[in-house]
C-alpha atoms as a PDB file:
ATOM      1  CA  UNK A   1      93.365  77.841 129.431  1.00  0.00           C
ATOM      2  CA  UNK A   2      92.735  81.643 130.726  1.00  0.00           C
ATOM      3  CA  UNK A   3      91.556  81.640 134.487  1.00  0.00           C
ATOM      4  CA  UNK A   4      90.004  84.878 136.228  1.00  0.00           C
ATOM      5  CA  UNK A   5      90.297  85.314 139.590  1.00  0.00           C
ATOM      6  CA  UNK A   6      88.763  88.535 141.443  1.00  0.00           C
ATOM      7  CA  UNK A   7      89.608  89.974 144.691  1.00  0.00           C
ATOM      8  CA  UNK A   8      89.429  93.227 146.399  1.00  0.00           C
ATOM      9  CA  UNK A   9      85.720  92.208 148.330  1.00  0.00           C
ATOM     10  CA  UNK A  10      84.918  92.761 151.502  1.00  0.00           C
ATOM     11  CA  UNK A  11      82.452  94.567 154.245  1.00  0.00           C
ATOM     12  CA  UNK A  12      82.023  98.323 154.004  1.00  0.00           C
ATOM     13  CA  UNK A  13      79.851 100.955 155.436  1.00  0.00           C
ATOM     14  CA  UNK A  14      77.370 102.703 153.105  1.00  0.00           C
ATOM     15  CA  UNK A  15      79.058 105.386 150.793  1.00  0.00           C
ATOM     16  CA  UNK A  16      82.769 103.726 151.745  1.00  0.00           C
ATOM     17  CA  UNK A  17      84.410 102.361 148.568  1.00  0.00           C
ATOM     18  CA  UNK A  18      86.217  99.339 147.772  1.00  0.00           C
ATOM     19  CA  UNK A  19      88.297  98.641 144.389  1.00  0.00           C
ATOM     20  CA  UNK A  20      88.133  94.779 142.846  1.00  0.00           C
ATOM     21  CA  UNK A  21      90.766  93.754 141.051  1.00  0.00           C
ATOM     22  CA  UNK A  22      90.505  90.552 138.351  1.00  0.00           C
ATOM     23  CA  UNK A  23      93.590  88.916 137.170  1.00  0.00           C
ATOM     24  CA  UNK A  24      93.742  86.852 133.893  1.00  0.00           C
ATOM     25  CA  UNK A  25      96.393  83.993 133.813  1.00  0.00           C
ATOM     26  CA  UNK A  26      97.344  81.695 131.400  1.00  0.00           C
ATOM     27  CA  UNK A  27      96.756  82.154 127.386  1.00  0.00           C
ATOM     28  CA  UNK A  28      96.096  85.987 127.310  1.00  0.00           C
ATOM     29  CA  UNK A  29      95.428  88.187 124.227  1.00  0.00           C
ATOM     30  CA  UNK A  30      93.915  92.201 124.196  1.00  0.00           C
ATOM     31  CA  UNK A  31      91.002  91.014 121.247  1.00  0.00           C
ATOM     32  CA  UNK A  32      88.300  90.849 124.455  1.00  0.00           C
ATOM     33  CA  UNK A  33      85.933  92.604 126.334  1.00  0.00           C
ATOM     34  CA  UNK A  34      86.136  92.396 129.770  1.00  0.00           C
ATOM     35  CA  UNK A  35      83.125  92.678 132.106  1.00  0.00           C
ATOM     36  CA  UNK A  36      81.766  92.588 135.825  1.00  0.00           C
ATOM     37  CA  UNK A  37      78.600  91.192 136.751  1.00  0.00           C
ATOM     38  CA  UNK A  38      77.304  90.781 140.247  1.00  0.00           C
ATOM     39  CA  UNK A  39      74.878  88.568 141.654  1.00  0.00           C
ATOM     40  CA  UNK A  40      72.582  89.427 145.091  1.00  0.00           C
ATOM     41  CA  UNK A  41      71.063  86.761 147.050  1.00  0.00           C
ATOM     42  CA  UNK A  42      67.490  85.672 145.403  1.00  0.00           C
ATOM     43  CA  UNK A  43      68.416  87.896 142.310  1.00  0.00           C
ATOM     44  CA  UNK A  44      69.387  87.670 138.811  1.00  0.00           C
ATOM     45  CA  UNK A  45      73.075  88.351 137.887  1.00  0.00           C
ATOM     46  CA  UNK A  46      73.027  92.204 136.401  1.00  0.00           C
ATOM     47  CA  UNK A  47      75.865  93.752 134.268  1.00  0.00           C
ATOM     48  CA  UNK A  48      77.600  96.469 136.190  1.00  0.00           C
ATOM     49  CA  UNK A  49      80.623  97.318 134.100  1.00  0.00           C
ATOM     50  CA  UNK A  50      82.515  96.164 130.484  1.00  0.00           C
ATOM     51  CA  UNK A  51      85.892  97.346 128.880  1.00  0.00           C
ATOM     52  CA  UNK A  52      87.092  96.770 125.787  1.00  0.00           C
ATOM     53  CA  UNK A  53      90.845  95.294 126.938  1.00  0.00           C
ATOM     54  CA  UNK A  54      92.351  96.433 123.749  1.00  0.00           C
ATOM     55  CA  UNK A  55      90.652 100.018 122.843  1.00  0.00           C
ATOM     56  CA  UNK A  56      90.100 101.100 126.675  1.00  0.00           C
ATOM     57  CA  UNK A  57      86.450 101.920 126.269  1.00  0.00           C
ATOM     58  CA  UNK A  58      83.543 101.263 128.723  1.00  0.00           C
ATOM     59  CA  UNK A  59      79.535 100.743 129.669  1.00  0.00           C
ATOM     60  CA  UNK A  60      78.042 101.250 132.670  1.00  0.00           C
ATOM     61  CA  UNK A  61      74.676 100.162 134.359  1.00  0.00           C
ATOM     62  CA  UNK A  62      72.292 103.131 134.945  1.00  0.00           C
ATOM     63  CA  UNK A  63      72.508 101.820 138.790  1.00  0.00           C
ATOM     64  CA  UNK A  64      76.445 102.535 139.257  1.00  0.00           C
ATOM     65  CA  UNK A  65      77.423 105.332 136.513  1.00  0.00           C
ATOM     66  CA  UNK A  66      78.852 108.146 138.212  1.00  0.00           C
ATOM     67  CA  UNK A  67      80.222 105.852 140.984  1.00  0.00           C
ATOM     68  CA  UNK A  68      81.596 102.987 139.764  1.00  0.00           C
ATOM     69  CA  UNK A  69      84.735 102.940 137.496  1.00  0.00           C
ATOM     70  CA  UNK A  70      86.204  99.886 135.243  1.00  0.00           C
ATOM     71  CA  UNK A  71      90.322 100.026 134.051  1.00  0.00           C
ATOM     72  CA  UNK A  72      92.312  97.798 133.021  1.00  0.00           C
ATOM     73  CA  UNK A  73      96.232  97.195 133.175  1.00  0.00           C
ATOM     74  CA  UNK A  74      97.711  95.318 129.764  1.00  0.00           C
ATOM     75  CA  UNK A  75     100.598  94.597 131.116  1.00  0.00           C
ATOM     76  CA  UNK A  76      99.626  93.237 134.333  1.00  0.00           C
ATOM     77  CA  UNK A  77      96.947  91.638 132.749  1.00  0.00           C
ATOM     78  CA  UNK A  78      94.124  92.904 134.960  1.00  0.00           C
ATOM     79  CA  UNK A  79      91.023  94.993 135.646  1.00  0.00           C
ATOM     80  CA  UNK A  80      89.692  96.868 138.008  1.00  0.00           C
ATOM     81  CA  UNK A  81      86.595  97.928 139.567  1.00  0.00           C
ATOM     82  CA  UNK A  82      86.913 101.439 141.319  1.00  0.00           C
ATOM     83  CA  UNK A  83      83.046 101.407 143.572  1.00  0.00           C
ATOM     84  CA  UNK A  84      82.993 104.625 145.458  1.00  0.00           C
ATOM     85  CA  UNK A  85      79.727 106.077 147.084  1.00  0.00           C
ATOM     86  CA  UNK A  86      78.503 102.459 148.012  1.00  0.00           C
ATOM     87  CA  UNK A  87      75.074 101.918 148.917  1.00  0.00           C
ATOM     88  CA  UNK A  88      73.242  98.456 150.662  1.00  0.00           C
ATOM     89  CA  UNK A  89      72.171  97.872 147.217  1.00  0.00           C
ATOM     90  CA  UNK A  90      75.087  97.227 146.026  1.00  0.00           C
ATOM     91  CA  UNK A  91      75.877  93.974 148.246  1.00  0.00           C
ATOM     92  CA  UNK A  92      76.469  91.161 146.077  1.00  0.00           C
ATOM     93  CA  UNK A  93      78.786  88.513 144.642  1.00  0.00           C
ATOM     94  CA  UNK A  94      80.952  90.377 141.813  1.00  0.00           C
ATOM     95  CA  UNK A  95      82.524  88.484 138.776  1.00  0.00           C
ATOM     96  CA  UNK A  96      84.456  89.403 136.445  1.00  0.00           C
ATOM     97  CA  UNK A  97      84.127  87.249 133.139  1.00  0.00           C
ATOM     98  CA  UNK A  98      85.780  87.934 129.434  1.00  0.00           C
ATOM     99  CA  UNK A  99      83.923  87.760 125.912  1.00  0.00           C
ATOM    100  CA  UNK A 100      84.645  87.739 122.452  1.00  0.00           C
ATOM    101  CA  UNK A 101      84.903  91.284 120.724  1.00  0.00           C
ATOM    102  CA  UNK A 102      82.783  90.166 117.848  1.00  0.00           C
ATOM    103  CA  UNK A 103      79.830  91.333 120.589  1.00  0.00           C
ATOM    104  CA  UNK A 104      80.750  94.624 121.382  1.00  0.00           C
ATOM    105  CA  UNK A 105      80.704  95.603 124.849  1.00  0.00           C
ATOM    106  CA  UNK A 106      77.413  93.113 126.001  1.00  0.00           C
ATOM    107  CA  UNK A 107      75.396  93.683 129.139  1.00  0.00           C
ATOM    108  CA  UNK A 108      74.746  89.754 127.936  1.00  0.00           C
ATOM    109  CA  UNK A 109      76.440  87.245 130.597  1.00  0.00           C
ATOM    110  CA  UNK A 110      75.387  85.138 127.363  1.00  0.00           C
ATOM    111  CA  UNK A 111      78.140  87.471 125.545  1.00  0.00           C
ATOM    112  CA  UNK A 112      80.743  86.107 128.207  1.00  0.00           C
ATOM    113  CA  UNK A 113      82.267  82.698 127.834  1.00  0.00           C
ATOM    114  CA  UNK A 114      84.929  82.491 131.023  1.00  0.00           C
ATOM    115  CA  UNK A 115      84.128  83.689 134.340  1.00  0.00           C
ATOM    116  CA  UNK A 116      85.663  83.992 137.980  1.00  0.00           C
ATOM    117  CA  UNK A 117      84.813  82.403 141.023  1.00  0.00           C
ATOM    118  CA  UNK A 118      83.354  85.585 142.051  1.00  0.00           C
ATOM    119  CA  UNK A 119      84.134  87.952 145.416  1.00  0.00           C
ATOM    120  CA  UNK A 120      81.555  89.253 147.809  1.00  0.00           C
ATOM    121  CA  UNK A 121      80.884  92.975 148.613  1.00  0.00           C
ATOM    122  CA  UNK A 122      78.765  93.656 151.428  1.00  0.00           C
ATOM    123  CA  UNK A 123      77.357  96.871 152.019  1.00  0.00           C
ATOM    124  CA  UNK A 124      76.017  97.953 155.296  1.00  0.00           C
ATOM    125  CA  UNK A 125      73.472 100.504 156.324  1.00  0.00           C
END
């Protein structure tokens, strides 16, 4: 059974960065997409960021290109997501969550099938 489990959250001032990491344990193969979603209080979730774990390449949301940037490390078995130039807007809970490559790289949660717990980034003006 594959587990995710972010860190890297925490409170920042507005254009500060912070860098999440996600680390997959357990049964762990390159054939997925990785993603990160994030989740504000009284909002839907919203895609940020996905990488194909194998191939390397990557989708952003309109809201974070140019400022947000998703990696991965194969051998420690981990991604990453660099947020620099952080705004209030971008406080949320972030999870990461891995998919099938048969989907391509989804903005779909519904494209995900095992998530994190999820790590909070807070923003402040």
């Amino acid at each position: 059974q594959v587990q995710l489990v972010e860190s890297g959250g925490g409170l920042v001032q507005a254009g500060g960065s912070l860098r999440l990491s996600c680390a997959a344990s357990g049964r762990t193969t390159l054939n997925y997409v990785m993603g990160w979603f994030r989740q504000a209080p009284g909002k839907d979730r919203e895609f940020v960021a996905a990488i194909n774990w194998r191939v390397g390449n990557t989708i952003y949301a309109d809201s974070v290109k140019g400022r947000f940037t998703i990696s991965r490390d194969n051998v420690k078995n981990s991604i990453y997501l660099q947020m620099n130039g952080l705004k209030p807007e971008d406080t949320a809970v972030y999870s990461c969550a891995r998919g099938p490559t048969r989907y391509g790289l989804s903005r779909l949660g519904s494209a995900y099938d095992i998530w994190g717990q999820g790590t909070q980034v807070t923003v402040s003006s």
